[in-house]
Protein backbone atom coordinates (compact mmCIF):
# COMPACT_ATOMS: atom_id res chain seq x y z
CA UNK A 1 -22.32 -1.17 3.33
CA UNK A 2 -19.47 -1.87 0.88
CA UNK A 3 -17.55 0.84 2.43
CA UNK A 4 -17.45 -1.83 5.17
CA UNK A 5 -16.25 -4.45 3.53
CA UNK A 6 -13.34 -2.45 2.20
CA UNK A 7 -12.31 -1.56 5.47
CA UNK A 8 -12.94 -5.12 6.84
CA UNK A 9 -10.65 -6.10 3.99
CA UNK A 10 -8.15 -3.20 4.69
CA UNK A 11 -7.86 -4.22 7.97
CA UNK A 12 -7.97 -8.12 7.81
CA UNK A 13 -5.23 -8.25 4.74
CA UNK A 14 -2.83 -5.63 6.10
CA UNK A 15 -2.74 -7.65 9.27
CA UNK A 16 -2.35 -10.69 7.74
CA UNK A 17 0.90 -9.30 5.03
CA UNK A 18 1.77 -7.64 8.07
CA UNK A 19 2.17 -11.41 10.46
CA UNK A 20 3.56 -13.00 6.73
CA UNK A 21 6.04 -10.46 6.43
CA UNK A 22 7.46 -11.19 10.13
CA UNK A 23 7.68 -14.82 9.51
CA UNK A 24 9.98 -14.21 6.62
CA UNK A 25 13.86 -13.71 6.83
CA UNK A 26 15.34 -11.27 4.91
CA UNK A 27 13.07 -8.13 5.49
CA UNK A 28 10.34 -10.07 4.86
CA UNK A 29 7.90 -9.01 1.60
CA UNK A 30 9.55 -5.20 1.58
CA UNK A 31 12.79 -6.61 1.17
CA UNK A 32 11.73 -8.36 -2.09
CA UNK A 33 9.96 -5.43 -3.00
CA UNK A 34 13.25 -3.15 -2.56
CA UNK A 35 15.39 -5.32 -3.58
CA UNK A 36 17.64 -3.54 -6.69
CA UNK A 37 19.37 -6.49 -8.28
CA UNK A 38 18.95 -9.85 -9.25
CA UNK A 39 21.61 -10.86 -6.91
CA UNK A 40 19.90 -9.29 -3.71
CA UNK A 41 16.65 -11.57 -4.87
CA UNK A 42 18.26 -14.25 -4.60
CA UNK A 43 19.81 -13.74 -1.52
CA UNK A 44 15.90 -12.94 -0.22
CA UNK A 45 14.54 -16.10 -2.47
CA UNK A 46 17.73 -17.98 -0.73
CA UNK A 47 16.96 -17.67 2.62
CA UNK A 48 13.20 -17.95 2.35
CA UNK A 49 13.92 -21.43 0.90
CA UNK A 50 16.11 -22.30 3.67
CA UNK A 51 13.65 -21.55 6.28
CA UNK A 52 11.30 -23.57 4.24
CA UNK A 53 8.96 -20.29 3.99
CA UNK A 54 9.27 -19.51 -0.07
CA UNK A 55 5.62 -20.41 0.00
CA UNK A 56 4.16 -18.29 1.93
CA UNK A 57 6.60 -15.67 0.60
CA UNK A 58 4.62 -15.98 -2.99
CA UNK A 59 1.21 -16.29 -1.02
CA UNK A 60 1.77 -13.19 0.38
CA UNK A 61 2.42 -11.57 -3.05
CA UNK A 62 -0.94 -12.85 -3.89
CA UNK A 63 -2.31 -11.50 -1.09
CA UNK A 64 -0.91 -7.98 -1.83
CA UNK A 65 -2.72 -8.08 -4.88
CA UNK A 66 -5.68 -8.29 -2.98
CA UNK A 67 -5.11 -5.71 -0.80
CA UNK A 68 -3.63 -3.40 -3.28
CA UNK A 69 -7.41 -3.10 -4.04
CA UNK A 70 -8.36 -2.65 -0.40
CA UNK A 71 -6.04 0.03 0.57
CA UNK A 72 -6.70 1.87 -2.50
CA UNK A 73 -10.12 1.71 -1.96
CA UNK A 74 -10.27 2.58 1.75
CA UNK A 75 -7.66 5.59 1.50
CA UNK A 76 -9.84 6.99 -1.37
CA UNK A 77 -13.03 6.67 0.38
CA UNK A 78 -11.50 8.25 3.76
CA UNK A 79 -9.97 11.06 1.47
CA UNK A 80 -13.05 11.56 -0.70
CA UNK A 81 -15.13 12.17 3.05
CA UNK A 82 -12.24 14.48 4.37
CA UNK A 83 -12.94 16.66 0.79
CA UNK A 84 -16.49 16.56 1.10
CA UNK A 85 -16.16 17.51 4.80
CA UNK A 86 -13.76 20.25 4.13
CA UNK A 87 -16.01 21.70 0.87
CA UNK A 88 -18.51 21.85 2.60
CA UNK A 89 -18.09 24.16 5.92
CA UNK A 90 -15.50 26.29 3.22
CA UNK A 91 -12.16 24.75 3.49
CA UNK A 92 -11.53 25.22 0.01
CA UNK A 93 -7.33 23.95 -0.33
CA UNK A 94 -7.84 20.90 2.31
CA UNK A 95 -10.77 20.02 -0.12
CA UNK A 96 -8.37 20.24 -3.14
CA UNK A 97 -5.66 18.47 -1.54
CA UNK A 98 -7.95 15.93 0.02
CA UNK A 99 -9.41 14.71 -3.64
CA UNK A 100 -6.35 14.84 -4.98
CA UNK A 101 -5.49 12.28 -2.33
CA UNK A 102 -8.09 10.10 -2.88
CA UNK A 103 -6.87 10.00 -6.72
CA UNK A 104 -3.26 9.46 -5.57
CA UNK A 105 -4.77 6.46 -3.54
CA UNK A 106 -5.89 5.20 -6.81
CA UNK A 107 -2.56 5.83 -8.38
CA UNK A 108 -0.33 4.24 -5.43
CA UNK A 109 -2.24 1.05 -5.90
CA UNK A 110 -1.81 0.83 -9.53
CA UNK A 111 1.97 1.09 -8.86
CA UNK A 112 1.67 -1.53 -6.71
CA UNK A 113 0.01 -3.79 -9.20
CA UNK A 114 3.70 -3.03 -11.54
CA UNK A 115 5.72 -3.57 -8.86
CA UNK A 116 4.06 -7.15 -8.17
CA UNK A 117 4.46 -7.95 -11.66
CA UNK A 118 7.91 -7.29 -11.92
CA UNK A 119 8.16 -9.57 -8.88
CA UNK A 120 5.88 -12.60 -9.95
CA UNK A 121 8.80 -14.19 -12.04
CA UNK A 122 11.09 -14.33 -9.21
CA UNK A 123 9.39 -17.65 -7.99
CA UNK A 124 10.42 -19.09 -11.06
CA UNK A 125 13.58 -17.93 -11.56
CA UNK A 126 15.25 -15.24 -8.50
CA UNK A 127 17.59 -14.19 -12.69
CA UNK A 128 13.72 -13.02 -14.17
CA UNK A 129 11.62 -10.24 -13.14
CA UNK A 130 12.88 -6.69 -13.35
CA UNK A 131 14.09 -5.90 -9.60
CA UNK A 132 14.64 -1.87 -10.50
CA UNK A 133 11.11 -1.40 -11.93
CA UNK A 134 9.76 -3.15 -8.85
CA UNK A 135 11.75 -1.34 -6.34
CA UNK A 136 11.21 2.20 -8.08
CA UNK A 137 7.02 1.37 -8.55
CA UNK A 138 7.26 0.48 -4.55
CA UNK A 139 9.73 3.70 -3.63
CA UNK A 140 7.20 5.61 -5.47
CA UNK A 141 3.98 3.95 -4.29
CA UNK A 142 5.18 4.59 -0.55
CA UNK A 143 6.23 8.33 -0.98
CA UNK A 144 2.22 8.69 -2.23
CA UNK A 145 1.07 6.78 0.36
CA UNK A 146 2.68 8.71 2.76
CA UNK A 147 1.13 12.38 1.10
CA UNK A 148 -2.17 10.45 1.26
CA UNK A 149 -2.29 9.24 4.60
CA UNK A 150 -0.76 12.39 6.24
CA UNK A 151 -3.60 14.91 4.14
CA UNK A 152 -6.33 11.68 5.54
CA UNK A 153 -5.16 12.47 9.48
CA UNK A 154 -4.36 15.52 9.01
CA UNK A 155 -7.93 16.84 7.12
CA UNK A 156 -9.88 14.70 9.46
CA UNK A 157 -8.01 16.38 12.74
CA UNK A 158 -8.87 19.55 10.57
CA UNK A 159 -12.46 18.68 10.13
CA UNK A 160 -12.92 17.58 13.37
CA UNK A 161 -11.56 20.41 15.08
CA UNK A 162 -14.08 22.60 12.84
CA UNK A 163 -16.96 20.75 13.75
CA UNK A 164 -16.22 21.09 17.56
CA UNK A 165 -15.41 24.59 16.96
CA UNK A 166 -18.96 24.95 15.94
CA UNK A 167 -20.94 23.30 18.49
């Protein structure tokens, strides 16, 4: 049951970051996130203002905070299946990679949660936060989230294939 919740929330909160980050200007909530200087911030902050959208710019940082818990949830869940999946009909190294996904999941969020934290004081003042420790948590987070989704597809296309192989 609360495995459907997460993905409810997965699902429901991407979308939603997803819409907020195509009503901002500026490349939207990734641009703040890769944004390397203080300057570049306030170009982002700048033009967020000036569309009269700097509000839903910080709601949607809120919201990733919620969802940073979703995602990491959900992909370690779907990982933690594909491991179980693979162990048991044999598959040994998709098993291995597949938990090690689920972990890196768990670790991609957590970067997240720095990388919002370095952002947070930004609202205040565009000068405060640390712009390089946010945009190296989120350059990181993304390379692992990439690894993790690609072993998801790719064990489940792998299990599945198995399965069918058997019947």
């Amino acid at each position: 049951m609360w495995t459907w919740a997460v993905t409810v929330a997965f699902v429901v909160i991407g979308l939603a970051l997803f819409l907020i980050g195509l009503a901002l200007p500026e490349g939207g909530l990734l641009g703040l996130e890769l944004a390397t200087s203080h300057e570049r911030v306030g170009e982002i902050l700048g033009a967020w203002h000036a569309e009269g959208v700097l509000g839903l710019g910080a709601f949607g940082l809120g919201l990733d905070m919620a969802y940073l818990v979703a995602y990491g949830l959900f992909l370690s869940v779907v990982n933690a299946r594909v491991a179980a999946t693979a162990r048991a009909r044999g598959a040994n190294r998709l098993a291995g990679a597949a938990a090690l996904a689920a972990w890196l999941s768990i670790g991609a969020a957590v970067l997240d949660l720095f990388e919002n934290a370095f952002q947070v004081p930004y609202f205040d003042d565009p000068t405060a936060g640390v712009p390089m420790g946010a945009a190296g948590c989120a350059t990181v987070k993304f390379i692992l989230l990439i690894i993790v989704i690609g072993v998801a597809i790719g064990g489940a296309i792998a299990n599945r294939r198995a399965r069918t192989a058997a019947d």
